[in-house]
Protein backbone atom coordinates (compact mmCIF):
# COMPACT_ATOMS: atom_id res chain seq x y z
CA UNK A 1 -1.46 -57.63 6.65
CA UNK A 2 0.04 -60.95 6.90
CA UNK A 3 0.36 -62.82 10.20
CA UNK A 4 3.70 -62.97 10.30
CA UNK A 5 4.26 -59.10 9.76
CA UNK A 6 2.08 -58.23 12.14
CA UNK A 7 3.70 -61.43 14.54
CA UNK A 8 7.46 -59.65 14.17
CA UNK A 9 5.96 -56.29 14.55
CA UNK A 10 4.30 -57.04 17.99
CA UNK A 11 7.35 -58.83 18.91
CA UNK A 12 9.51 -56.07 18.25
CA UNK A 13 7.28 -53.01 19.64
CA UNK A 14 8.39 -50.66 22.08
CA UNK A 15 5.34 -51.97 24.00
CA UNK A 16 6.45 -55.18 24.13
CA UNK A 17 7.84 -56.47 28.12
CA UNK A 18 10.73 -57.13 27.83
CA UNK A 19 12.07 -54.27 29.52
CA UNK A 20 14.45 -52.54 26.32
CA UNK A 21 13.55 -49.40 27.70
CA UNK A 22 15.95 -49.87 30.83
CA UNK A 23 19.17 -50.27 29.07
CA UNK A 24 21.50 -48.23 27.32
CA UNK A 25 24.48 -50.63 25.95
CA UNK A 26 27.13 -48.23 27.64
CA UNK A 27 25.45 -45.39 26.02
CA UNK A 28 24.51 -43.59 29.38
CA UNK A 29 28.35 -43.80 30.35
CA UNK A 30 28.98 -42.18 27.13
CA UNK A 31 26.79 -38.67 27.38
CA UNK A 32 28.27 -38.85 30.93
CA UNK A 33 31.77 -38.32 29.14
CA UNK A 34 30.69 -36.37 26.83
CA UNK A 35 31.57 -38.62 23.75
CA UNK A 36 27.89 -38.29 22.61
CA UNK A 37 26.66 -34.79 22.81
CA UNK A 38 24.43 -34.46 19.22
CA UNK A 39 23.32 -36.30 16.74
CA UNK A 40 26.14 -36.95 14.78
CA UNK A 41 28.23 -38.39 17.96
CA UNK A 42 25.17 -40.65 19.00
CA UNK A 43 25.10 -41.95 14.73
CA UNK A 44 29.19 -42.20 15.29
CA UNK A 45 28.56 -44.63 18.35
CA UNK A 46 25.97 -46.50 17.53
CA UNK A 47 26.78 -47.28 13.70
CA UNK A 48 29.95 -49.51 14.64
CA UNK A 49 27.59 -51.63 17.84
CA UNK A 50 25.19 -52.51 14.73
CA UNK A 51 27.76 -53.21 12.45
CA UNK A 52 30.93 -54.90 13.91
CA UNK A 53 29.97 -54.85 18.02
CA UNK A 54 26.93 -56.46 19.59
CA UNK A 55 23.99 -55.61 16.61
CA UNK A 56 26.42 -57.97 14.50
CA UNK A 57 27.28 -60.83 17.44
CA UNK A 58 23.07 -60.95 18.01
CA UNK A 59 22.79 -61.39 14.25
CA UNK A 60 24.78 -63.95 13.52
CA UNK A 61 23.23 -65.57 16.86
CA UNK A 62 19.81 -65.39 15.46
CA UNK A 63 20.78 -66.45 12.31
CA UNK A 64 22.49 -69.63 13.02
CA UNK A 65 19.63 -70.18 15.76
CA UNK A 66 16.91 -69.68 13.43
CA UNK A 67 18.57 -71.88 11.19
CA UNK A 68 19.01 -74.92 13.66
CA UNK A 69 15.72 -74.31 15.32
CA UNK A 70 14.52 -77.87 14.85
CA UNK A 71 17.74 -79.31 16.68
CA UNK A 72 16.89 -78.36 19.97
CA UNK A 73 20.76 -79.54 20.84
CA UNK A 74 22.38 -76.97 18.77
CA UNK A 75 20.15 -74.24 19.73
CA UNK A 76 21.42 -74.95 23.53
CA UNK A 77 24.76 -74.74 22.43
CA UNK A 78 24.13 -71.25 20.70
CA UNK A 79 22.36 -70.07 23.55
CA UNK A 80 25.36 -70.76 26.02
CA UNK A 81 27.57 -68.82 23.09
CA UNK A 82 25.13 -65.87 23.42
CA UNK A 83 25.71 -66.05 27.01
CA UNK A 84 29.47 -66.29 27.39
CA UNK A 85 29.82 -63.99 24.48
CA UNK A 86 28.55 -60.97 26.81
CA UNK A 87 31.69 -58.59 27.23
CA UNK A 88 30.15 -57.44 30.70
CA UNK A 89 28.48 -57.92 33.22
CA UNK A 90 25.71 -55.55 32.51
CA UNK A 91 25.35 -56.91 28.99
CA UNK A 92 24.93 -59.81 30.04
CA UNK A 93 22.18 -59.00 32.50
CA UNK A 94 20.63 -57.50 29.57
CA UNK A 95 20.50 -59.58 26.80
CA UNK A 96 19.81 -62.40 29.26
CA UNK A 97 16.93 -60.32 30.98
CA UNK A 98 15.04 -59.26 27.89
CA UNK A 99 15.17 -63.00 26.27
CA UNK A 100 13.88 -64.66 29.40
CA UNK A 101 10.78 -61.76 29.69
CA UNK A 102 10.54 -62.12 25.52
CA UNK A 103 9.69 -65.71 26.00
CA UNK A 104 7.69 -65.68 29.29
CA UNK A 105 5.24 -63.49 27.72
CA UNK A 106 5.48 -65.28 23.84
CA UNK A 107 4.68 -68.47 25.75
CA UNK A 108 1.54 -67.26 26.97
CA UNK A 109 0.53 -64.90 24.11
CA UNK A 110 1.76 -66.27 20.64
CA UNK A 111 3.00 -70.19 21.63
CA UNK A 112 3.29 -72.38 18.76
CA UNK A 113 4.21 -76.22 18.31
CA UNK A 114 7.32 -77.59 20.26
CA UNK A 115 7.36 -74.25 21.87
CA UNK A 116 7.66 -75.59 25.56
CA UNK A 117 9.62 -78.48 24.29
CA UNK A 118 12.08 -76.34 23.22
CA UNK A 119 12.35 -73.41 25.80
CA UNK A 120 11.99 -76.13 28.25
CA UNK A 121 15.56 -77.40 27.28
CA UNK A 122 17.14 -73.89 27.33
CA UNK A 123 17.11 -73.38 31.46
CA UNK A 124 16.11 -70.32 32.86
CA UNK A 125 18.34 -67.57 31.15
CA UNK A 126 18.21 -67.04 27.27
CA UNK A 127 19.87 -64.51 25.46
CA UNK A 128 17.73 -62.47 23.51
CA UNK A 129 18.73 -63.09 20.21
CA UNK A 130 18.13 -66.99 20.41
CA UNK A 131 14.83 -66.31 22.32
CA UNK A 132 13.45 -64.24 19.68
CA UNK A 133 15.10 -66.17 16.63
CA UNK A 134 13.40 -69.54 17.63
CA UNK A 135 10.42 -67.48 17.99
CA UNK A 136 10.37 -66.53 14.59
CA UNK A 137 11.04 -70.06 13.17
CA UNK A 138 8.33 -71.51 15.04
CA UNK A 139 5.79 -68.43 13.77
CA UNK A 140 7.07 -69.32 9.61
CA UNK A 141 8.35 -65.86 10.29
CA UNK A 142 10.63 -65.66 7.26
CA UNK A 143 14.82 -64.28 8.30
CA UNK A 144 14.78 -61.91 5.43
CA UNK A 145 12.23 -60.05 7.08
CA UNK A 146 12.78 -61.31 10.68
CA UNK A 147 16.32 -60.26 10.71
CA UNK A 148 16.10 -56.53 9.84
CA UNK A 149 13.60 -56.07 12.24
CA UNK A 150 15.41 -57.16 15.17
CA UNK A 151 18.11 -55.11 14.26
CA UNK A 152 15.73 -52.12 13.98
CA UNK A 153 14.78 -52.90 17.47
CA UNK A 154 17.95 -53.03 18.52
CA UNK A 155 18.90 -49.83 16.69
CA UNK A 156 15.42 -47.86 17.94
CA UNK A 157 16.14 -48.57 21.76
CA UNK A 158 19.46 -47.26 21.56
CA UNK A 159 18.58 -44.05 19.76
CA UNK A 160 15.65 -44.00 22.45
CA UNK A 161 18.13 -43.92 25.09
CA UNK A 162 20.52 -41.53 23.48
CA UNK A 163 17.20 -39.10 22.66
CA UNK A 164 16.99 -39.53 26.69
CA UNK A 165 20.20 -38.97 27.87
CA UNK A 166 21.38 -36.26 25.66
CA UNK A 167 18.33 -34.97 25.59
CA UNK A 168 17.36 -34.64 21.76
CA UNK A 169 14.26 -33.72 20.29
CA UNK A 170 11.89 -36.42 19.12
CA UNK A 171 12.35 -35.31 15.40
CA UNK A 172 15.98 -35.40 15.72
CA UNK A 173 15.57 -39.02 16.87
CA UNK A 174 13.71 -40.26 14.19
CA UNK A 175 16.17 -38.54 11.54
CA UNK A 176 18.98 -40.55 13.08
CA UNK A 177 16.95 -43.80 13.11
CA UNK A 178 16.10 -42.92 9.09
CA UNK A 179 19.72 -42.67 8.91
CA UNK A 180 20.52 -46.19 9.60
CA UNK A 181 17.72 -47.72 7.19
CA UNK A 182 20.92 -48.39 4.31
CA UNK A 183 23.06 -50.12 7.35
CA UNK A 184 20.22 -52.68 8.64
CA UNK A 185 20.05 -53.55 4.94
CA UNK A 186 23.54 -54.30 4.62
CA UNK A 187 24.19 -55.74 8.36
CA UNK A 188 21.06 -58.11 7.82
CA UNK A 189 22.19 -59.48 4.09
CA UNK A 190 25.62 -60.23 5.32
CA UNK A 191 24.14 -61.75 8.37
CA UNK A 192 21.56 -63.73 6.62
CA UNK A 193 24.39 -65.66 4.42
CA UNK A 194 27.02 -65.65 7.82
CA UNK A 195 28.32 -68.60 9.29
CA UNK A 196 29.51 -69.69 13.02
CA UNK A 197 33.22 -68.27 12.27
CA UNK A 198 31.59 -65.07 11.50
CA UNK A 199 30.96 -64.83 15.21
CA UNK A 200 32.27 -62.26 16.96
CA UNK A 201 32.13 -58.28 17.65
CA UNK A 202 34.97 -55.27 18.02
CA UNK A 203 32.80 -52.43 19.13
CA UNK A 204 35.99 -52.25 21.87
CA UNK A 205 34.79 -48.55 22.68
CA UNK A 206 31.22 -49.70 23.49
CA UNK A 207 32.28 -52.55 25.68
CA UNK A 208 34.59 -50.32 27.59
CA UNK A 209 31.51 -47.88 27.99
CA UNK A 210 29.93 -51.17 29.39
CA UNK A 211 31.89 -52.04 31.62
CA UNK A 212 32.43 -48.44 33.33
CA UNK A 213 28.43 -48.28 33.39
CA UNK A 214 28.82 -50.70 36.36
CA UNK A 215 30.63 -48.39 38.68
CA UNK A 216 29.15 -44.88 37.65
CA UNK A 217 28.60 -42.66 40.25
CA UNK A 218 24.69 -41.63 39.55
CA UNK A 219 22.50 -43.70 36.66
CA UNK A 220 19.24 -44.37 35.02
CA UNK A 221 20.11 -47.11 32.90
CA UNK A 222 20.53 -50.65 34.24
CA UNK A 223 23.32 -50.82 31.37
């Protein structure tokens, strides 16, 4: 196994603290309602957050990160997009939480070269999608292989929280997670070759789910 396989797989475990396993992108508001109920509601729902909602936003984030990794300038500036791009406050709170615990523990486990240099320009909150895609860069981690796995992490923690929620079986959640193996592929090649005016996500549903997350009455989620 290569180093940087088994780098991006670490990275990208269930195992790894960064605390995925607390948030549900909206989804918990969603069962609530009763908009997800099976499988086939919780494919409906998650399919357009990985393709046009926040999967796609992170994607194009860790793209154009990854790709300006070496200006430490530019990856600021894409981290306060990340940031301000956050539709709610929840999501923000998440994708600001797990960056800042991805690189607190990558710091101290798998550091490499200008690795404080760089996180030491970034402040205190980094959005998840920048902390892992200057990870990667600084690892030789190549984006053809870096970028579909982060947006099978992505995709895994929210079926793990709709398995949860619902409940569904185990074997049902790893059918729906085999389902979206042809929409990674597609999401990550048109990410891959995306530019900054690519930016942007209209999973409106989702972020509407969000934001009702804050107030509901009883939850497990933190989003």
């Amino acid at each position: 196994m290569s180093k940087t396989l088994y780098r991006i797989l670490t990275w990208l475990s269930p195992s790894y603290p960064v605390g995925a396993f607390a948030y549900s992108h909206g989804i918990e508001w969603a069962v609530e309602t009763g908009t997800i109920k099976d499988e086939e509601s919780l494919v409906k729902w998650i399919a357009p957050i990985i393709q046009f909602g926040g999967g796609w936003t992170d994607a194009v984030l860790f793209k154009l990160t990854y790709e300006a990794a070496c200006d430490i300038e530019r990856v600021r500036e894409f981290n306060e997009q990340a940031l301000a791009l956050a539709p709610s406050r929840e999501r923000l709170l998440e994708t600001r939480s797990q960056g800042t615990a991805f690189l607190k523990t990558t710091l101290k486990a798998w550091p490499w070269s200008n690795s404080q240099e760089i996180t030491s320009h970034l402040g205190s909150d980094v959005a998840y999608p920048v902390a892992v895609a200057i990870a990667a860069h600084g690892h030789g981690i190549p984006l053809a292989m870096a970028m579909p796995a982060y947006l099978h992490g992505i995709t895994a923690n929210l079926v793990s929280a709709g398995v949860r929620l619902v409940p569904l079986g185990q074997t049902v959640g790893q059918r729906t997670i085999a389902r979206f193996e042809p929409i990674i592929e597609k999401v990550s090649e048109c990410a891959i070759t995306s530019e900054l005016r690519h930016l942007g996500g209209i999973a409106i549903q989702s972020d509407i789910a969000a934001m009702n997350h804050e107030t509901q009455y009883t939850r497990l989620f933190r989003s």
